[in-house]
Protein backbone atom coordinates (compact mmCIF):
# COMPACT_ATOMS: atom_id res chain seq x y z
CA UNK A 1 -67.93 78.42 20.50
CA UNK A 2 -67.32 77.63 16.73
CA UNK A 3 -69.16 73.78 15.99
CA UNK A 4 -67.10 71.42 13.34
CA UNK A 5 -70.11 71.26 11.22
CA UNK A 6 -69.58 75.18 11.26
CA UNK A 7 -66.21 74.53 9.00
CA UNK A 8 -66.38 73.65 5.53
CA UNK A 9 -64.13 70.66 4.60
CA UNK A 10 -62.84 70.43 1.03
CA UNK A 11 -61.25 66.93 -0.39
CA UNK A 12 -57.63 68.18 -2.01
CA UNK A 13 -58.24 65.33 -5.34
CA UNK A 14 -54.69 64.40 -6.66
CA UNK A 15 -53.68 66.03 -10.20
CA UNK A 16 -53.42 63.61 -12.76
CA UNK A 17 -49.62 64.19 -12.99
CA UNK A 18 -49.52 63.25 -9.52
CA UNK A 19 -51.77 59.73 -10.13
CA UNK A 20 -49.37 59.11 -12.87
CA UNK A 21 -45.80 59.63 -11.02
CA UNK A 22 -47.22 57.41 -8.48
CA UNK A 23 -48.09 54.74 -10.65
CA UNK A 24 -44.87 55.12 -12.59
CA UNK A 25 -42.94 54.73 -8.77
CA UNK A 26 -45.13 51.64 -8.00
CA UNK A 27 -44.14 50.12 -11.27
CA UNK A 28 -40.79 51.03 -10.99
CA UNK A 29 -40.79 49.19 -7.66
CA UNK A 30 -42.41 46.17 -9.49
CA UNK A 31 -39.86 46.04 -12.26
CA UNK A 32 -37.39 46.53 -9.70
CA UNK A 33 -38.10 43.83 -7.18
CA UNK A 34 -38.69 41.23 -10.31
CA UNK A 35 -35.12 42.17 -11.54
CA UNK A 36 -33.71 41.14 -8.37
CA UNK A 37 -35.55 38.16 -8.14
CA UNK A 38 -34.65 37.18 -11.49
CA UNK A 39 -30.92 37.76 -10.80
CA UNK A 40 -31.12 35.82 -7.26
CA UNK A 41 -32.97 32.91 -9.46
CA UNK A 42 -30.45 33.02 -11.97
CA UNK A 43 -27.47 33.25 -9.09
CA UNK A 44 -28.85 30.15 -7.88
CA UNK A 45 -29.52 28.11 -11.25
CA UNK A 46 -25.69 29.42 -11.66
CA UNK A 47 -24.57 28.07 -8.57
CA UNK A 48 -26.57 24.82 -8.56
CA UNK A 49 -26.05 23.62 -12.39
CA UNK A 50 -22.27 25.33 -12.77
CA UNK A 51 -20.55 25.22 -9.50
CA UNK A 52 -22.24 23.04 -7.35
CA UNK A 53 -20.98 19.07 -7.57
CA UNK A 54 -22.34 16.64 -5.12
CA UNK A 55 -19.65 13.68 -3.91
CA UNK A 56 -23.25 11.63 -2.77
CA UNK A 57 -22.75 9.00 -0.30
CA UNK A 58 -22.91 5.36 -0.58
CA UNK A 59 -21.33 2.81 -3.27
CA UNK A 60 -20.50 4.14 -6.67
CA UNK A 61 -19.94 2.02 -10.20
CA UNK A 62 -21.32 -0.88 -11.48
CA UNK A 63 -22.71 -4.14 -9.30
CA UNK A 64 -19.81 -6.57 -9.70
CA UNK A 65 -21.54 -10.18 -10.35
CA UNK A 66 -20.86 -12.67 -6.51
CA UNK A 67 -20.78 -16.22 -8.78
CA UNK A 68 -16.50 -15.53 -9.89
CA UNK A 69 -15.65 -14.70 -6.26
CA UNK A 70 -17.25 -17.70 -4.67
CA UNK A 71 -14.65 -20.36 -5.20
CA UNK A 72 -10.71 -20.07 -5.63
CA UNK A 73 -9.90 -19.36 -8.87
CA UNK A 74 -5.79 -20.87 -8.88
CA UNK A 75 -3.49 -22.33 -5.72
CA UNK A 76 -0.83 -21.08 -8.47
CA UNK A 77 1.11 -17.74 -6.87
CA UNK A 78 0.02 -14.34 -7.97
CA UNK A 79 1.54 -11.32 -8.08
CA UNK A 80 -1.00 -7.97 -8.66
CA UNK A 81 1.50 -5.09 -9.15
CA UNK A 82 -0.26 -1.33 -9.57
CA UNK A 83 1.67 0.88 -12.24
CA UNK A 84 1.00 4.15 -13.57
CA UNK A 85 0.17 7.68 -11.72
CA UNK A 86 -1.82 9.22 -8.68
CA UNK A 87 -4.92 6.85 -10.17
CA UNK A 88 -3.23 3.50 -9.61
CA UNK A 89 -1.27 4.89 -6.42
CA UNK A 90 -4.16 6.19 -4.81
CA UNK A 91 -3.63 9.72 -4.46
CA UNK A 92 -6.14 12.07 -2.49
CA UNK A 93 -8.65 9.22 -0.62
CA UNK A 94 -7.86 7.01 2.68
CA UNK A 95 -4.87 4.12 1.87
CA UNK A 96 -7.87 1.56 2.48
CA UNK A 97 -9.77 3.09 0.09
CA UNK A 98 -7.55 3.26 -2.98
CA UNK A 99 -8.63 1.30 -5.82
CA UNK A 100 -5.60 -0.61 -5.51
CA UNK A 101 -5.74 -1.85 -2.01
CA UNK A 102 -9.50 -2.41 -2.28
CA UNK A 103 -8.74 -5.33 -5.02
CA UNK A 104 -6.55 -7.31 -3.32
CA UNK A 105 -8.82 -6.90 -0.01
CA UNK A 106 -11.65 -5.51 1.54
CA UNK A 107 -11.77 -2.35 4.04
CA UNK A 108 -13.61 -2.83 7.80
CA UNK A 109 -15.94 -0.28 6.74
CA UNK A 110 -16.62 -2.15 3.25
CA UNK A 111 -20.31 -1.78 1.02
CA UNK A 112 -22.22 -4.69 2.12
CA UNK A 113 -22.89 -5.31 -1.64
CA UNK A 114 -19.07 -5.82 -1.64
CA UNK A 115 -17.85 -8.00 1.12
CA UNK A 116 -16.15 -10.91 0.31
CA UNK A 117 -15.70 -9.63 -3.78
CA UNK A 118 -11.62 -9.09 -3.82
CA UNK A 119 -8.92 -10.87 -5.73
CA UNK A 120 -7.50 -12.22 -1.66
CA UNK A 121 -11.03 -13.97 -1.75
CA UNK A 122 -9.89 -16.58 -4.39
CA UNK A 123 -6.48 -15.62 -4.61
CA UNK A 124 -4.84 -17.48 -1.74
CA UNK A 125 -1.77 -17.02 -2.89
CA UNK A 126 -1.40 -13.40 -3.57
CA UNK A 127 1.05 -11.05 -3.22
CA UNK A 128 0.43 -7.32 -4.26
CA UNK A 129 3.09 -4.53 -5.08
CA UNK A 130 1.95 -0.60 -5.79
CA UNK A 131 4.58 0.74 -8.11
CA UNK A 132 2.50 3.56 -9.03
CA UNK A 133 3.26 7.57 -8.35
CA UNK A 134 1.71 10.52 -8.43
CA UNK A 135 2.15 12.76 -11.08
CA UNK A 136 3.91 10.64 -13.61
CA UNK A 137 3.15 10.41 -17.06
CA UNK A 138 3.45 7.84 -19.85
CA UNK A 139 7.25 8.96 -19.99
CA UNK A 140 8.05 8.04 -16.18
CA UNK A 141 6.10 4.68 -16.48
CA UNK A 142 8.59 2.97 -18.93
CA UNK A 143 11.23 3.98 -16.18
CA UNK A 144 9.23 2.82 -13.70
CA UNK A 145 8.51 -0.69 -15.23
CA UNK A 146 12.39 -0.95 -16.15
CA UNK A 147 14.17 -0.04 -13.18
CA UNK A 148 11.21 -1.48 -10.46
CA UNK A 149 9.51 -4.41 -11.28
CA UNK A 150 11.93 -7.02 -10.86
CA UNK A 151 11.72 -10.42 -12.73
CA UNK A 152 9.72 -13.39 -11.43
CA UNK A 153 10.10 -16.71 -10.93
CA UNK A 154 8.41 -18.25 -14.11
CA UNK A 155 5.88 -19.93 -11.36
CA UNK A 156 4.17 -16.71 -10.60
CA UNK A 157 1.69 -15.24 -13.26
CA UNK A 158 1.47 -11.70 -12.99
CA UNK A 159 -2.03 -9.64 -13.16
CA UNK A 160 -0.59 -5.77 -13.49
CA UNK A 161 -3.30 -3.36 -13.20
CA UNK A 162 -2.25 0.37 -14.79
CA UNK A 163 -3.12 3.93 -15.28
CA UNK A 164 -1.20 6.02 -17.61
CA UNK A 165 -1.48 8.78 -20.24
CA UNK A 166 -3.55 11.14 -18.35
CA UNK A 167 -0.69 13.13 -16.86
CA UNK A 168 0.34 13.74 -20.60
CA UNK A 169 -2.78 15.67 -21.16
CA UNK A 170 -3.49 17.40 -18.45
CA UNK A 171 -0.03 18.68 -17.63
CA UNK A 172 1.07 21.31 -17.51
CA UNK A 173 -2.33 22.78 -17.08
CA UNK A 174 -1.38 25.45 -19.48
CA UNK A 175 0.92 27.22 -17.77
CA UNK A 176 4.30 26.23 -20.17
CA UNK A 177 4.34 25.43 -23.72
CA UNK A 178 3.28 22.42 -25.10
CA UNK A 179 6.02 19.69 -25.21
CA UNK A 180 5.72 15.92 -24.88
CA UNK A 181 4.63 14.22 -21.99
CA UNK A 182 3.03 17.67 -20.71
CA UNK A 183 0.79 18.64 -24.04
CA UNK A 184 -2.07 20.58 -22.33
CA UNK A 185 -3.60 23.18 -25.04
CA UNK A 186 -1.79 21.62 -28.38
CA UNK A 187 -3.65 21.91 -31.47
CA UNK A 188 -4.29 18.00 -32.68
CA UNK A 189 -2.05 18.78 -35.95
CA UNK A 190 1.31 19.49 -33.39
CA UNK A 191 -0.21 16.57 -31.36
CA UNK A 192 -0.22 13.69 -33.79
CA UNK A 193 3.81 12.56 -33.57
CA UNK A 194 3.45 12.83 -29.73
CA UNK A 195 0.21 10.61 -29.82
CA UNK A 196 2.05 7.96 -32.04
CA UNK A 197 5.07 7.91 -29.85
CA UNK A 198 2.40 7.21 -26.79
CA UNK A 199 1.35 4.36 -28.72
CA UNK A 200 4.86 3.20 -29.52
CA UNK A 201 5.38 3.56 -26.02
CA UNK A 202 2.63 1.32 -24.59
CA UNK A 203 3.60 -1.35 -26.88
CA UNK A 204 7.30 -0.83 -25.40
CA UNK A 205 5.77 -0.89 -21.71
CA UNK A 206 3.18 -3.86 -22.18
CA UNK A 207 6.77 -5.79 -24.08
CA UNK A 208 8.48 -4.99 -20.94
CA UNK A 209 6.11 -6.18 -18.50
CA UNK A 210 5.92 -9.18 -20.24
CA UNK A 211 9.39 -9.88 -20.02
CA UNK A 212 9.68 -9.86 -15.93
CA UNK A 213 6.51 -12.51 -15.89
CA UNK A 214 8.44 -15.42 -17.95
CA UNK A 215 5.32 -17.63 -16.40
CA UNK A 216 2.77 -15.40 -18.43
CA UNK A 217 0.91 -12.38 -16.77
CA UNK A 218 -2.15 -10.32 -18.11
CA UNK A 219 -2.86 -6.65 -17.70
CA UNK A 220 -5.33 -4.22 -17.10
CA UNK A 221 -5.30 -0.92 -18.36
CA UNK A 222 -7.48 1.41 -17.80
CA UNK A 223 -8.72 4.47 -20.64
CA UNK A 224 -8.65 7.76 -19.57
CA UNK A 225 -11.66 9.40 -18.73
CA UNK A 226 -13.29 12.94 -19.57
CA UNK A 227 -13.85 15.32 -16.50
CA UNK A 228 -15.70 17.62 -18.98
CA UNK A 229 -18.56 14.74 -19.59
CA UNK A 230 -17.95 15.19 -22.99
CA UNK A 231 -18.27 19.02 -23.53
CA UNK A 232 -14.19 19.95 -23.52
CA UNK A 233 -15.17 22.77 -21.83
CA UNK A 234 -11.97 22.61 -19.42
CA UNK A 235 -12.20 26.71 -18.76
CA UNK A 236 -15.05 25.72 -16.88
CA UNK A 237 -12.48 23.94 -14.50
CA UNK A 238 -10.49 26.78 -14.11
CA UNK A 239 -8.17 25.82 -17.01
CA UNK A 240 -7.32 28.13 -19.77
CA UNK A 241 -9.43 26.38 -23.17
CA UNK A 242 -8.26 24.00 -25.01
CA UNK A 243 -10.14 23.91 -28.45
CA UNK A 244 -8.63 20.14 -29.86
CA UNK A 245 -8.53 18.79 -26.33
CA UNK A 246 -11.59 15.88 -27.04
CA UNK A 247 -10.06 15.30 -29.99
CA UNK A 248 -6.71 14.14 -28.80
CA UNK A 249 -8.38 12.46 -25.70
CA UNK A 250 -10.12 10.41 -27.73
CA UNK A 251 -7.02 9.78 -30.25
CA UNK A 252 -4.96 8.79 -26.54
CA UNK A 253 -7.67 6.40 -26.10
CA UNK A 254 -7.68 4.86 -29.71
CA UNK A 255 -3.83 4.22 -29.02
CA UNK A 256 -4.56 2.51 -25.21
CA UNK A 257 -7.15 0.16 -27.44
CA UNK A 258 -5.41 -0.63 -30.45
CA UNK A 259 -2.41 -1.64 -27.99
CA UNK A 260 -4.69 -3.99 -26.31
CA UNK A 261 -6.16 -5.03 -29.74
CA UNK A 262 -2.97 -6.68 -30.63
CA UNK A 263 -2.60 -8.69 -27.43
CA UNK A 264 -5.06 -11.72 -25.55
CA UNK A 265 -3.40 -11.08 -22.13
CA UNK A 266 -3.88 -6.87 -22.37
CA UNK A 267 -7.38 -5.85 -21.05
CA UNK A 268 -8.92 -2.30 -21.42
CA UNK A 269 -10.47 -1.13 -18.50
CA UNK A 270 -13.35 1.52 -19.47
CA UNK A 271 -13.19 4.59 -16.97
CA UNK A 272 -13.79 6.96 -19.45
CA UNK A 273 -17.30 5.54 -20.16
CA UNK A 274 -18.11 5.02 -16.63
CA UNK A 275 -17.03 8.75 -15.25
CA UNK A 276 -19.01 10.33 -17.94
CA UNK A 277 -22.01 11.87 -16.20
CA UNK A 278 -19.95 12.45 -13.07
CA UNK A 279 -17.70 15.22 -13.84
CA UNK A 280 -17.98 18.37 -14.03
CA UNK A 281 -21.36 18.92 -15.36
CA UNK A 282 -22.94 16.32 -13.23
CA UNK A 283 -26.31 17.83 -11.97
CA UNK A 284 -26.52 19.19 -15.81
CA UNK A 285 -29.93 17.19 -16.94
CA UNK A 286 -29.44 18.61 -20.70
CA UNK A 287 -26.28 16.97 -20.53
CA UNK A 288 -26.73 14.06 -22.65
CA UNK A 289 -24.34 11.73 -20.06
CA UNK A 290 -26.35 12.74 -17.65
CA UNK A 291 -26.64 10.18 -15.16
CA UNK A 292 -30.60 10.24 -13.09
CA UNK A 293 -29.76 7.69 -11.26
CA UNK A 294 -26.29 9.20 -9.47
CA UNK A 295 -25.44 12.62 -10.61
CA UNK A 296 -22.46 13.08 -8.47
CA UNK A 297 -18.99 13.94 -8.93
CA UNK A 298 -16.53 11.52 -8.56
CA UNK A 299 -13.37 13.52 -9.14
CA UNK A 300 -10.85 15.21 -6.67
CA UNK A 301 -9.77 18.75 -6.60
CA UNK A 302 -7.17 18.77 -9.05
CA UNK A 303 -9.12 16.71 -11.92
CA UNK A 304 -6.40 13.74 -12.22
CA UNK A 305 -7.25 11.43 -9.23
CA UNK A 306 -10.45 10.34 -8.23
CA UNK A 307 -12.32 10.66 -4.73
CA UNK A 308 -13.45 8.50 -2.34
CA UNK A 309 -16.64 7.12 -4.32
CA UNK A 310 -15.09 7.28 -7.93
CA UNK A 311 -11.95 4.95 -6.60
CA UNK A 312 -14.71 2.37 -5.44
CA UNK A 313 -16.35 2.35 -9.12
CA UNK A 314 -12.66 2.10 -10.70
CA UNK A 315 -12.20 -0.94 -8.52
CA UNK A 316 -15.23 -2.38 -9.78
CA UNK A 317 -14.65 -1.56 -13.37
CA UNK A 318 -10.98 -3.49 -12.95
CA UNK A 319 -12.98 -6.56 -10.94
CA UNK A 320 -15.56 -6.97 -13.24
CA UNK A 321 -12.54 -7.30 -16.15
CA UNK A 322 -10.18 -9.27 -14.25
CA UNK A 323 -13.42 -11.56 -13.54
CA UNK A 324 -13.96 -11.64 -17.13
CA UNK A 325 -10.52 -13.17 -18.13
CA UNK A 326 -9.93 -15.58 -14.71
CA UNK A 327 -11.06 -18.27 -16.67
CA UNK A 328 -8.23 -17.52 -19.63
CA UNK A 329 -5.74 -16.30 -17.29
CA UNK A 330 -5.77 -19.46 -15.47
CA UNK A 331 -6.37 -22.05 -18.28
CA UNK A 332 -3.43 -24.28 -19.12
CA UNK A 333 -2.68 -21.77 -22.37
CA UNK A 334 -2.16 -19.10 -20.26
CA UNK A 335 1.16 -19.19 -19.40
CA UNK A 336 2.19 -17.67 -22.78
CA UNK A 337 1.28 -14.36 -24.49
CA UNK A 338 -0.20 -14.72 -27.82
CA UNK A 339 -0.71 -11.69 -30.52
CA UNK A 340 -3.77 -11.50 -31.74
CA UNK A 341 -4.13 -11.90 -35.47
């Protein structure tokens, strides 16, 4: 019988052609496997800093100060009327939870921070009327005020709280020409007689709301904000670009101030400074609106309206300014609008 230490055994040593392909698969492998990381890292950074847009929970906006809603303000009557589109009228969130309803009164499930802060709470003689729809633009709103708000008895003063000029820009989302009232993805050169009519026409709508309050009345109009936090990047929303659309923003909102420039009893509300940091480039920390302390998203699906949390910081922003002028709105001068020279 043959013994194993009978048989020579020879080691087969790899060529060097051989060590090399091997190495050359391994790093291949390596390269490989770091490529896909890289592009499931990147995915993700994608996803998380461009798609992704936390609604948070909780109270949104600025604290609105206790002190003005401790004590009546006027036994005189009041009548709040909401004009203007889907903002004003609440489009998108819970009735309760409109901006609209939550100034004249508080919902059950209210902020703590908030209970009791509402214009019912020193108010006790206020009526409220939402004149307000969805989807009109500055165009529908001089209807509006003409053929709905009626004329008061020269006992009430009137505190009108409004939202209008957005649907001008934003429609008609680039899917028709440009025209007026619908001027989505002008250049600001075609824009600049539509942007001067707008003007003409708040100073037409602001005469005419004047006229039903014969006992004086004060309004509250709110800017339009950015959903771009400042970049105009609107393709990023799914719109097709619009290279001068900052431009004429902003020029929309130098007409809503220089209207309320002219007038003591016309207030501007600032939504577009508030909402900046909470559109669509919220969780963006290079962003220079970027907001640490709440980088959420307080928009609806379509852009125009607000959601839930962004309607309860446009309440406070319209609390906070109403607050500001109780004390002018209900002085003895007040029953008469005065230009501002």
């Amino acid at each position: 019988m043959d013994h194993p230490e009978d048989f020579e055994t020879t080691e087969v040593k790899p060529t060097v052609a051989a060590v090399r392909q091997r190495r050359a698969r391994q790093t291949r492998l390596w390269v490989l496997a770091f490529l896909v990381m890289l592009a499931v890292a990147g995915g993700l950074a994608y996803c998380q800093y461009w798609l992704w847009r936390p609604l948070g929970k909780g109270p949104a906006g600025p604290k609105v100060p206790r002190d003005p809603f401790e004590r009546p303000w006027t036994n005189r009557p009041v009548l709040l009327v909401g004009l203007g589109d889907s903002i004003t009228a609440g489009f998108g969130v819970n009735p309760t939870h409109g901006f609209f309803n939550r100034l004249v009164e508080n919902p059950e499930d209210e902020w703590p921070d908030m209970q009791g802060i509402c214009l019912a709470a020193v108010l006790p003689n206020l009526r409220a009327v939402n004149l307000a729809v969805s989807g009109s633009t500055s165009l529908d709103h001089v209807e509006q005020i003409s053929n709905r708000l009626k004329r008061q008895d020269p006992a009430v003063l009137g505190i009108v709280v409004m939202t209008t000029g957005g649907n001008d820009l934003i429609h008609n989302y680039g899917r028709t020409p440009p025209k007026e009232g619908a001027i989505y993805g002008v250049s600001l050169q075609k824009a600049l007689p539509w942007i001067e009519a707008f003007e003409k026409r708040l100073e037409r709508m602001i005469g005419l709301i004047e006229d039903r309050f014969p006992g004086g009345c004060h309004v509250f109009l709110g800017d339009i904000y950015d959903p771009t936090d400042g970049v105009g990047d609107s393709q990023s929303a799914g719109l097709p670009p619009w290279p001068d659309g900052l431009k004429i923003l902003n020029a929309y909102n130098e007409a809503i101030r220089a209207v309320a420039g002219r007038r003591r009893n016309v207030h501007v509300v600032p939504l577009h400074a508030a909402f900046l940091g909470h559109g669509i480039h919220c969780v963006q920390f290079w962003n220079r609106h970027y907001r640490p302390e709440d980088p959420t998203y307080w928009y609806g699906q379509n852009l125009e309206a607000p959601n839930d949390r962004g309607h309860d910081a446009i309440r406070r922003l319209f609390l906070i300014e109403i607050a500001k002028a109780a004390e002018a709105m209900f002085s003895p001068a007040a029953s008469t609008p005065a230009a501002r020279h």
